[in-house]
C-alpha atoms as a PDB file:
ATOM      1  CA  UNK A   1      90.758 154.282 155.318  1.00  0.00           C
ATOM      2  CA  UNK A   2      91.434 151.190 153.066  1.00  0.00           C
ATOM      3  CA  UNK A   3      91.062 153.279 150.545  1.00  0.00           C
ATOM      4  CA  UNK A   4      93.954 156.023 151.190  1.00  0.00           C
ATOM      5  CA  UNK A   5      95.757 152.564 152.104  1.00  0.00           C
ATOM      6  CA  UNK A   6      96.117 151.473 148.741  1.00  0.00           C
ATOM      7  CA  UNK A   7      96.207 155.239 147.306  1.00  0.00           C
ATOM      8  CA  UNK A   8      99.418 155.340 149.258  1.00  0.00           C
ATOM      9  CA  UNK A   9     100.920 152.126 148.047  1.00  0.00           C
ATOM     10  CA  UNK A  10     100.675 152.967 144.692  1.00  0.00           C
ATOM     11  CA  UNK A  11     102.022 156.479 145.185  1.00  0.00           C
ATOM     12  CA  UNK A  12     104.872 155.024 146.877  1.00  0.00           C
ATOM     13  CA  UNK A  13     105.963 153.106 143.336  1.00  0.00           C
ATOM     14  CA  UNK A  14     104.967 155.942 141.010  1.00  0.00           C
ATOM     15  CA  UNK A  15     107.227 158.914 140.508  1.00  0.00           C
ATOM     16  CA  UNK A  16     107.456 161.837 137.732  1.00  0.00           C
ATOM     17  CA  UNK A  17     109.048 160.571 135.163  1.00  0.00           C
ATOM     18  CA  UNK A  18     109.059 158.381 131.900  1.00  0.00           C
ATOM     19  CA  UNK A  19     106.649 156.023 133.318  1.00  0.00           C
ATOM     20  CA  UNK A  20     103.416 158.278 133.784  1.00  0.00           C
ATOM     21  CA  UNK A  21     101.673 156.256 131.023  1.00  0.00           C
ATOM     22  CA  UNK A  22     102.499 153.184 132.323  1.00  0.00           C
ATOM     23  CA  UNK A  23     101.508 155.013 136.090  1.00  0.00           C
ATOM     24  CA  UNK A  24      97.941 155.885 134.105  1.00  0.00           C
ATOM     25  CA  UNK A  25      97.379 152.317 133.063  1.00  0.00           C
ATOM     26  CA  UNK A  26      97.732 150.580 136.454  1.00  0.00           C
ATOM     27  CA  UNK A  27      95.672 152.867 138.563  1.00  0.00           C
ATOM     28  CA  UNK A  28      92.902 152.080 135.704  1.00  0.00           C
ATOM     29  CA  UNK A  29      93.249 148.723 135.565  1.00  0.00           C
ATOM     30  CA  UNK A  30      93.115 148.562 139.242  1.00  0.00           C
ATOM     31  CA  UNK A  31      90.259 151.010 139.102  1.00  0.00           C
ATOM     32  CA  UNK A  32      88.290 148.918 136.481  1.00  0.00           C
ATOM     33  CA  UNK A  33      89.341 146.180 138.659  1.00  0.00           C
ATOM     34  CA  UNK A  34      87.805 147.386 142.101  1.00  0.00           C
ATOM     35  CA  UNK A  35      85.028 148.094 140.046  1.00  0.00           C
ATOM     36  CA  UNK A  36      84.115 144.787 138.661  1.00  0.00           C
ATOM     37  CA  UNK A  37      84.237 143.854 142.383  1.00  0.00           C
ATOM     38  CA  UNK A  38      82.079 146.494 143.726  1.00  0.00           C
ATOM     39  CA  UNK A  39      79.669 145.298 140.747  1.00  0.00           C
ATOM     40  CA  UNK A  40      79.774 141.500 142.173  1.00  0.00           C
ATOM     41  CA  UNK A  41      79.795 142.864 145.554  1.00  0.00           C
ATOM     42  CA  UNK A  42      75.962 144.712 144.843  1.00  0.00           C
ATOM     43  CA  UNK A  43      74.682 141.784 142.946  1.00  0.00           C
ATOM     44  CA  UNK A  44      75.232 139.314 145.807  1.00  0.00           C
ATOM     45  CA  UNK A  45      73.380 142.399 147.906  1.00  0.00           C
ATOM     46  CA  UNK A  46      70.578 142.266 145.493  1.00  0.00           C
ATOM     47  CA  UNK A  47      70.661 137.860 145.997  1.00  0.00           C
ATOM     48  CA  UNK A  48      70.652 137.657 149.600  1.00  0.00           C
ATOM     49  CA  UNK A  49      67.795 140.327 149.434  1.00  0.00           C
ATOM     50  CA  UNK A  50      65.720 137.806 147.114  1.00  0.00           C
ATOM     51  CA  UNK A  51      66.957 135.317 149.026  1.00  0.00           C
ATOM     52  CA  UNK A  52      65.515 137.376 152.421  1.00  0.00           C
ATOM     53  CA  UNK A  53      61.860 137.871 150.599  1.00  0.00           C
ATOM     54  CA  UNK A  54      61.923 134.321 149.715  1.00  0.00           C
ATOM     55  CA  UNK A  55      62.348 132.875 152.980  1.00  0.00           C
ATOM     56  CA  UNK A  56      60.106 135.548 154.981  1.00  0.00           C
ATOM     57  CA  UNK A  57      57.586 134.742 152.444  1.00  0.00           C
ATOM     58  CA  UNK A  58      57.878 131.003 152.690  1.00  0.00           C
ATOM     59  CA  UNK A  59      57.042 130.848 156.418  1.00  0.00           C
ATOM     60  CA  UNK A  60      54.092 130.851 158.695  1.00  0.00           C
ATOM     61  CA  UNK A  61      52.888 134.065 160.510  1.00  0.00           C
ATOM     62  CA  UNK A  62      54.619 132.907 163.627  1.00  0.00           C
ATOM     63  CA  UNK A  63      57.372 131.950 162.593  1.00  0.00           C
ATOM     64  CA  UNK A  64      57.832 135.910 160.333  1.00  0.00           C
ATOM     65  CA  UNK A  65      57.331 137.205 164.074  1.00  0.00           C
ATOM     66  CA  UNK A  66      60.011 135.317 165.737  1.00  0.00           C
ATOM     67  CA  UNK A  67      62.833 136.122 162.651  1.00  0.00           C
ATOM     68  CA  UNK A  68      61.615 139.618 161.682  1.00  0.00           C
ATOM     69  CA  UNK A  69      64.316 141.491 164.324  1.00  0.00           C
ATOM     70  CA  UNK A  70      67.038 139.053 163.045  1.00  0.00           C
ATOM     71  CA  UNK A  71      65.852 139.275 159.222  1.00  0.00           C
ATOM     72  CA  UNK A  72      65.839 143.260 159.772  1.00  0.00           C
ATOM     73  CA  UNK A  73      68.993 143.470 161.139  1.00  0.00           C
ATOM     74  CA  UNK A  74      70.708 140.870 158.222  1.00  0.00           C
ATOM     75  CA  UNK A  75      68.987 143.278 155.889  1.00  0.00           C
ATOM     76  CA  UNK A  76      70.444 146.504 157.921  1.00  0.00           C
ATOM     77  CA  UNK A  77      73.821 145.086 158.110  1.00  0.00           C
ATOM     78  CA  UNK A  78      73.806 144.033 154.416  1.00  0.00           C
ATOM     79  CA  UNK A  79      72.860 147.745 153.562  1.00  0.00           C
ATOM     80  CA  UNK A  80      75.626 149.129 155.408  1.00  0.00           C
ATOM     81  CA  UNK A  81      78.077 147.069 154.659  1.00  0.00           C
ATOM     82  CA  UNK A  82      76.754 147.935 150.432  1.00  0.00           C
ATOM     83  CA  UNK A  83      76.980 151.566 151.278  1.00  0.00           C
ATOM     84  CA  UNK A  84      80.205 151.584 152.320  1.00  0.00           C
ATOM     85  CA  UNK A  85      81.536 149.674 150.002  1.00  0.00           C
ATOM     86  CA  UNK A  86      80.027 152.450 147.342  1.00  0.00           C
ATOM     87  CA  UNK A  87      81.276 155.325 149.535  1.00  0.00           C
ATOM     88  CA  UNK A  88      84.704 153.359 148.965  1.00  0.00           C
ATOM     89  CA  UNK A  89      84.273 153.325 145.770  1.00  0.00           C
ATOM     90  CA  UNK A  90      83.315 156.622 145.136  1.00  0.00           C
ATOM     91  CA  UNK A  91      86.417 158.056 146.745  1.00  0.00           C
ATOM     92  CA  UNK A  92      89.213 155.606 144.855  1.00  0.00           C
ATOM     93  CA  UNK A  93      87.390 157.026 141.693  1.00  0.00           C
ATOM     94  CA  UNK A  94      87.800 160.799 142.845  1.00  0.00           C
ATOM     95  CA  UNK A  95      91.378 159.362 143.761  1.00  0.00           C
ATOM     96  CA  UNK A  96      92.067 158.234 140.505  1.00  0.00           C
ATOM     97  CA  UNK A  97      91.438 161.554 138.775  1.00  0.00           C
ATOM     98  CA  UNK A  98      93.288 163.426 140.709  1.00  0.00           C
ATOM     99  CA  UNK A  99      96.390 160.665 140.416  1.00  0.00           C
ATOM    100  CA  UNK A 100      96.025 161.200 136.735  1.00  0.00           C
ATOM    101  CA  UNK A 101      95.504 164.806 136.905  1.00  0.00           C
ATOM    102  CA  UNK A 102      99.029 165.369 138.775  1.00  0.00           C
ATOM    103  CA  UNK A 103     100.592 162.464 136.590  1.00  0.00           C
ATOM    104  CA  UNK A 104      99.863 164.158 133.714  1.00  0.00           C
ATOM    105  CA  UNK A 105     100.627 167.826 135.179  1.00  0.00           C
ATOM    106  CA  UNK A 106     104.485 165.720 135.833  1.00  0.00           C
ATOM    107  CA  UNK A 107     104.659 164.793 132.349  1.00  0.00           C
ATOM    108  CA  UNK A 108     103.692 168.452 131.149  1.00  0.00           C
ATOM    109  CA  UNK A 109     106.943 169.886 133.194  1.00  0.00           C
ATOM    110  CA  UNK A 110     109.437 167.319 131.226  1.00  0.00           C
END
């Protein structure tokens, strides 16, 4: 959804004409862009799972009882929240390519 969101935007300011290249260049800088982010986004997944280990580790037997149905669900709700960011990801990518593929079909009929 937040995806066709922004797709949408940018279509909205791009049209057939002398500024395809210019088109091209945005959607990958925003591209490269959301990708640097996604990149961020996965290494402070991989932290908070160190960060998880550490602290189960670091406690008493006990104590791992009583937080291992919290811990678990952190650690489910971090995964989900990581796969959909990629899933996200995945689709502004397939987005992209086809942006550039009917930019440059545009730019072919001048």
């Amino acid at each position: 959804m937040i995806c066709f969101f922004l797709i949408f935007s940018f279509l909205n300011h791009f049209t057939c004409a002398n500024e395809n290249s210019e088109s091209i260049e945005v959607l990958d800088q925003f591209l490269e862009e959301t990708s640097k982010k996604i990149e961020e986004l996965n290494q402070v997944d991989q932290q908070i799972e160190v960060m998880v280990e550490n602290i189960f580790r670091s406690t008493s037997f006990i104590e791992q009882n009583q937080m291992k149905q919290p811990l678990k669900d952190l650690i489910d709700q971090r995964k989900q929240i990581s796969n959909f960011l990629n899933e996200e990801h995945l689709k502004l990518l397939n987005t992209n390519k086809l942006i550039v593929t009917i930019l440059n079909w545009c730019t072919e009929d001048d």
